[in-house]
Protein backbone atom coordinates (compact mmCIF):
# COMPACT_ATOMS: atom_id res chain seq x y z
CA UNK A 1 113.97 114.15 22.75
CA UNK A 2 115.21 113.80 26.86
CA UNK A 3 111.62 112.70 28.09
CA UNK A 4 111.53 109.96 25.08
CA UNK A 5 115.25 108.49 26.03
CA UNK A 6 114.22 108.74 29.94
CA UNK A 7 110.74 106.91 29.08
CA UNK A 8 111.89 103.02 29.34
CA UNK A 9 114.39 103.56 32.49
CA UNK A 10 113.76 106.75 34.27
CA UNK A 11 112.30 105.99 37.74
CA UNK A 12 109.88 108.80 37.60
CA UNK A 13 106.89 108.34 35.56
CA UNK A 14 106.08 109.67 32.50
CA UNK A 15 103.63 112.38 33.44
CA UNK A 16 105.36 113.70 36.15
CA UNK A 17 108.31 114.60 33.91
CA UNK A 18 106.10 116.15 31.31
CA UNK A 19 104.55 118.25 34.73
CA UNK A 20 108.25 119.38 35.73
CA UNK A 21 109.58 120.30 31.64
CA UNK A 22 105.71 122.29 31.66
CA UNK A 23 106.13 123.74 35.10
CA UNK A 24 109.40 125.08 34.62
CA UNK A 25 108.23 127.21 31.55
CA UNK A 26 105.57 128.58 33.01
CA UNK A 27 107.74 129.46 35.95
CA UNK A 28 110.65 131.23 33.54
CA UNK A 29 107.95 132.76 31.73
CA UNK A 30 108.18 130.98 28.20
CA UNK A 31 104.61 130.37 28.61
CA UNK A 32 103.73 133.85 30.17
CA UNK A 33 100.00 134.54 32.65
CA UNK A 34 97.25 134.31 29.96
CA UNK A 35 98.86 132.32 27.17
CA UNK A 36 97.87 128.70 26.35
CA UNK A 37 100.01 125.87 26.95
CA UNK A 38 99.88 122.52 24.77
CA UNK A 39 97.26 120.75 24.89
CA UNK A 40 96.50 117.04 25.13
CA UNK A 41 96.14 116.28 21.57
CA UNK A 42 99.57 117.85 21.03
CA UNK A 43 101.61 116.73 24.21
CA UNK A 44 100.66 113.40 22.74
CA UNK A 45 101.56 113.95 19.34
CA UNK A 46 105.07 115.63 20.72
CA UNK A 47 106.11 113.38 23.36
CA UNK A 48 104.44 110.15 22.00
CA UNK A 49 102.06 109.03 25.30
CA UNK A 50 98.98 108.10 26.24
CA UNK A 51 95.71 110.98 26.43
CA UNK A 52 95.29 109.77 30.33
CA UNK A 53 99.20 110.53 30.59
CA UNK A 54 99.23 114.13 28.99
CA UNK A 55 96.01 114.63 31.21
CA UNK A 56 97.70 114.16 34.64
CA UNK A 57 100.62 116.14 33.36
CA UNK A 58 97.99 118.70 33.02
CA UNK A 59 95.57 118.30 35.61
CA UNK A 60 98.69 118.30 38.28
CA UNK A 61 99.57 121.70 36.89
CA UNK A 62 95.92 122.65 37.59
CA UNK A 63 96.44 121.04 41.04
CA UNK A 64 99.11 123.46 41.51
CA UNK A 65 98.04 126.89 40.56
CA UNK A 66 99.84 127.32 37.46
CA UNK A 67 96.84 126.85 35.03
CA UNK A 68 93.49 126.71 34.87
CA UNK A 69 91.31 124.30 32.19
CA UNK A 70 88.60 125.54 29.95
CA UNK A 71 86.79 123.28 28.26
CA UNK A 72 86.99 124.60 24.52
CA UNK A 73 89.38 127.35 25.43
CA UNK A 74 92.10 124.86 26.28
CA UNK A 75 95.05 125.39 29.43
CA UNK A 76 95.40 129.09 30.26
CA UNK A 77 98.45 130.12 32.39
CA UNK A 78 97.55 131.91 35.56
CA UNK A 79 100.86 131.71 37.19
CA UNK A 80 102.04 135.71 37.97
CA UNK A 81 105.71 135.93 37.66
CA UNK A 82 107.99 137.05 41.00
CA UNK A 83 108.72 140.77 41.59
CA UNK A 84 112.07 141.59 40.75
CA UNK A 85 114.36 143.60 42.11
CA UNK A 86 117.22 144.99 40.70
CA UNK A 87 120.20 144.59 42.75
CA UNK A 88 122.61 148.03 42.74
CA UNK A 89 124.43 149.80 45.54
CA UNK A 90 122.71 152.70 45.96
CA UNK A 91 120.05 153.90 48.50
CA UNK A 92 118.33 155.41 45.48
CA UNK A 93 117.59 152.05 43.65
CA UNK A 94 116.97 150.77 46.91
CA UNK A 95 114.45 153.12 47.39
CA UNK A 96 112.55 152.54 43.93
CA UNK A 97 112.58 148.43 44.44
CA UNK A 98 110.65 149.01 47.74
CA UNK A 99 107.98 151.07 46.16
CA UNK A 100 107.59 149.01 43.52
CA UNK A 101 107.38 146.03 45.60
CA UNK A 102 104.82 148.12 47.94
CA UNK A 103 102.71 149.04 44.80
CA UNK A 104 102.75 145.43 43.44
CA UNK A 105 101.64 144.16 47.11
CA UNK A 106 99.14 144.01 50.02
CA UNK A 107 99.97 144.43 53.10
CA UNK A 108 98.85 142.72 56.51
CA UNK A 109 100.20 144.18 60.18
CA UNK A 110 100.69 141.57 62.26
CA UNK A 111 102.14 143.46 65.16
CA UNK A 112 103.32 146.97 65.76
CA UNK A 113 104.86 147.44 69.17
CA UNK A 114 107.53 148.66 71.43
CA UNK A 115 110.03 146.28 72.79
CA UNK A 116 113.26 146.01 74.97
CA UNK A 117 116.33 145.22 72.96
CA UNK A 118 117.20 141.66 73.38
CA UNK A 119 121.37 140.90 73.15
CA UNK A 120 121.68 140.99 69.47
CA UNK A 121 119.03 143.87 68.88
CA UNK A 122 121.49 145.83 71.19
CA UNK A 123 124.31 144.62 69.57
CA UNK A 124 122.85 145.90 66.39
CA UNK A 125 122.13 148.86 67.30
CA UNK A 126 125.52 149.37 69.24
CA UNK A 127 123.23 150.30 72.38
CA UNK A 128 125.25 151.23 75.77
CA UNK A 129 124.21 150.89 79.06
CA UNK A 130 123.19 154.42 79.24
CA UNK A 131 121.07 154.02 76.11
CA UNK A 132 117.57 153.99 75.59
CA UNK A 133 116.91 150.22 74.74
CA UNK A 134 113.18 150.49 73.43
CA UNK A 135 112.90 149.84 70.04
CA UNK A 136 109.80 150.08 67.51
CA UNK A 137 108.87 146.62 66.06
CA UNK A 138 106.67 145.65 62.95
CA UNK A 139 106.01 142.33 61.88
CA UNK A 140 104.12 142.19 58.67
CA UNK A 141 103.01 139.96 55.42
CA UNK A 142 102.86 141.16 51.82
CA UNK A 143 100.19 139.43 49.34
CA UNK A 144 100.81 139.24 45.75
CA UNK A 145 97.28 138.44 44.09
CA UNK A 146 96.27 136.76 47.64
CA UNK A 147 99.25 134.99 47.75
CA UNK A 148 101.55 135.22 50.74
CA UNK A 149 105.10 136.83 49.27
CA UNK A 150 107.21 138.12 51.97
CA UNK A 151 107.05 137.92 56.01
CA UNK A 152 109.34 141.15 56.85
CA UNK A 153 110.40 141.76 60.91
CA UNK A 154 111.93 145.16 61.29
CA UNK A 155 112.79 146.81 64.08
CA UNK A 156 114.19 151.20 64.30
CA UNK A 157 114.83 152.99 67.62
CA UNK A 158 111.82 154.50 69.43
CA UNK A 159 112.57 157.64 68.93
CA UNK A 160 112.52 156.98 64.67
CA UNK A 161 109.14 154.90 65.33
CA UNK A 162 107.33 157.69 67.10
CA UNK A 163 107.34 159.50 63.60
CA UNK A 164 104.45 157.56 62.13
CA UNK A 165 101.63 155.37 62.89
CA UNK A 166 100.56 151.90 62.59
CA UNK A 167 98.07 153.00 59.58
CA UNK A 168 101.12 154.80 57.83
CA UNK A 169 102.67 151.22 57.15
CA UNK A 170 99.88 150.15 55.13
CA UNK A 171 100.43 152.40 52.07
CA UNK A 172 104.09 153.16 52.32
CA UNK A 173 107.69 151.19 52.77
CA UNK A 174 108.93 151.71 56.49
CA UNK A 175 112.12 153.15 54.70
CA UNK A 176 110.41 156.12 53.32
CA UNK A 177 108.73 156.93 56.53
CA UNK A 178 111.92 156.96 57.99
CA UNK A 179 113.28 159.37 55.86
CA UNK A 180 109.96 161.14 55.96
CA UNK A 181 111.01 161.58 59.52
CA UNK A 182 113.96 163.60 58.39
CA UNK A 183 116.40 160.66 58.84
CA UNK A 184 119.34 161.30 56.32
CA UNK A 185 120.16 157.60 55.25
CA UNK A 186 123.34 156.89 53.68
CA UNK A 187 123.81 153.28 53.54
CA UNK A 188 123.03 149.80 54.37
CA UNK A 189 124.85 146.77 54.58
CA UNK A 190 122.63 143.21 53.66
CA UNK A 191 123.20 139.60 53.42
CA UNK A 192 121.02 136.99 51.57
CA UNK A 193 120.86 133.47 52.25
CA UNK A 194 118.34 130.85 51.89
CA UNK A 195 116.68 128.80 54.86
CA UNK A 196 113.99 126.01 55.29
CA UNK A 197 110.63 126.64 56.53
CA UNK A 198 110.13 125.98 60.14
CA UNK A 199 106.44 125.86 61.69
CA UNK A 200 105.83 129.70 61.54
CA UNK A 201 107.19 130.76 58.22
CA UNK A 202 105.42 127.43 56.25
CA UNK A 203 101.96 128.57 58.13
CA UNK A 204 102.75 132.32 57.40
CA UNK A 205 104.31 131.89 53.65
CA UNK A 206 102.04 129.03 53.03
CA UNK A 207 104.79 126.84 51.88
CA UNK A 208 105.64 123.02 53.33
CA UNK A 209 107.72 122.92 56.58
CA UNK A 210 111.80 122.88 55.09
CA UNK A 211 110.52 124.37 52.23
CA UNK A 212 113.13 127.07 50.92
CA UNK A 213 112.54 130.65 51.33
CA UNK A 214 114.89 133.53 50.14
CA UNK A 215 116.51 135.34 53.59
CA UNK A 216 117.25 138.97 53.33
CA UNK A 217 118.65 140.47 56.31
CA UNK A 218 119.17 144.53 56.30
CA UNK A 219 121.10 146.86 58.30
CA UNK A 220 120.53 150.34 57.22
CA UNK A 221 122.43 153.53 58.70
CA UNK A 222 121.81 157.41 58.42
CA UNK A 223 124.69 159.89 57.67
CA UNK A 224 126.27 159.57 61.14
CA UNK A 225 126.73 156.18 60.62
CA UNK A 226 123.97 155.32 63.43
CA UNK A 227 121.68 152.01 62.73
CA UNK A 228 118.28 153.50 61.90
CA UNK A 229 116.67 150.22 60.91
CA UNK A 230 117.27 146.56 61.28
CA UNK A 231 114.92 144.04 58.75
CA UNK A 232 114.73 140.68 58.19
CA UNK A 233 112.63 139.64 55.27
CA UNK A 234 111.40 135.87 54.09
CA UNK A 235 110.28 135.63 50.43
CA UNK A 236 108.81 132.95 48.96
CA UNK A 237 111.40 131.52 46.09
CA UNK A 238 108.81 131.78 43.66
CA UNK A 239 107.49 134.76 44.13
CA UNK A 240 110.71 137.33 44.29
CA UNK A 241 114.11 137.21 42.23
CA UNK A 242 116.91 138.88 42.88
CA UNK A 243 118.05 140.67 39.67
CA UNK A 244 122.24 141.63 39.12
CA UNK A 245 124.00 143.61 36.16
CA UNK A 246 127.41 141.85 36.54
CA UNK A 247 130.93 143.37 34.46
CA UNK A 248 133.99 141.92 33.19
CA UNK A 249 136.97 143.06 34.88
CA UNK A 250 140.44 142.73 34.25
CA UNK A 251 142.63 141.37 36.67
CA UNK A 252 145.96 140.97 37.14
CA UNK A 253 146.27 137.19 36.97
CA UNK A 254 142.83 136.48 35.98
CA UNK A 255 139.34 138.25 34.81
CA UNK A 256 136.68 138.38 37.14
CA UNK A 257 132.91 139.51 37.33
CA UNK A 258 131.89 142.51 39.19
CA UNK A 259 128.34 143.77 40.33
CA UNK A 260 127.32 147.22 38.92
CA UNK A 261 127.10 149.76 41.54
């Protein structure tokens, strides 16, 4: 077994590798919300320690949120797996991962206001001189279970958010109030990347300053190939995943994976 070769001259003690082989179970779902992990007695038995060792191993997933302890009922999972979403190309799919991610979450406004394009919001929005410049913004957090899971800053032209109200935001995506404004949307273009926490996001997400979190930045445009809707959305690494159906293709010199559209 890995943690019995690491035990006599692997830096990190004992318990805390037992915590990390645990935790990362419970966090692919192998032990899933409600089922029991090993207990003491057997992470003894299995990995040959000390009771006080397979304790701590416990007691810091306890620490963390992942389990809770029940005296006779033994270490219960309470870790809720991240909302997927399944990547594809269309608007359609696109559509059905934000309400499922809108029924699956709370919602908190933080702001809902009308701004002056800065440099890059015009250059988003390909604004001229002659344009109007005002543009709706929301700033908002989404709660899984109490949990922070998302900070999401999106900003559509004033004339889009006159269409609905701050109250409408609470119950449905800002996408489908868009198109509930009769705004035809034909596609989006989006890039992911991942960042570390500064100040705001760690006090917002309630993750540790340079913590990861999962960047999704989205451009979406209507039929007329106008920008209706510019987001930028932080998740919380373990709380979202990012799902992809990938093919084989056949190349010409080589075979290749392609994303499902």
């Amino acid at each position: 077994m890995v943690i019995m070769d690491l035990k006599n001259n692997h830096p990190t003690p004992l318990y805390h590798l037992i915590y990390i082989v645990l935790r990362d179970k419970i966090l692919r779902g192998i032990y899933p919300k409600g089922s029991n992990i090993p207990s003491e007695n057997e992470l003894v038995k299995e990995y040959s320690v000390s009771r006080i060792t397979a304790r701590r191993s416990l007691e810091n997933l306890s620490r963390d949120g992942l389990v809770s302890r029940h005296r006779g009922r033994g270490t219960i999972v309470t870790y809720d797996m991240p909302v997927t979403a399944a990547k594809s190309g269309g608007m359609e799919d696109l559509m059905d991962n934000l309400l499922m991610i809108a029924q699956e979450t709370k919602v908190k406004i933080l702001d809902f206001s009308y701004i002056e394009a800065d440099a890059e919001l015009k250059s988003v929005f390909q604004l001229q001189e002659e344009d109007n410049h005002t543009l709706q913004k929301t700033v908002r957090v989404r709660y899984q279970n109490k949990a922070p899971f998302s900070y999401v800053v999106a900003h559509v032209p004033e004339e889009i958010g006159r269409c609905y109200k701050k109250k409408d935001l609470s119950h449905k995506p800002l996408l489908a109030l868009i198109e509930q404004a009769e705004i035809k949307i034909s596609h989006a273009s989006q890039t992911i990347t991942a960042v570390a926490a500064d100040n705001k996001l760690s006090d917002l997400l309630q993750i540790k300053i340079g913590s990861p979190a999962l960047e999704v930045t989205r451009i979406v445009y209507d039929t007329d190939e106008a920008p209706v809707q510019y987001i930028k959305i932080f998740y919380r690494p373990d709380k979202y995943q990012l799902q992809m159906r990938l093919s084989r293709v056949s190349g010409k010199k080589s075979n290749f994976w392609q994303s499902d559209s």
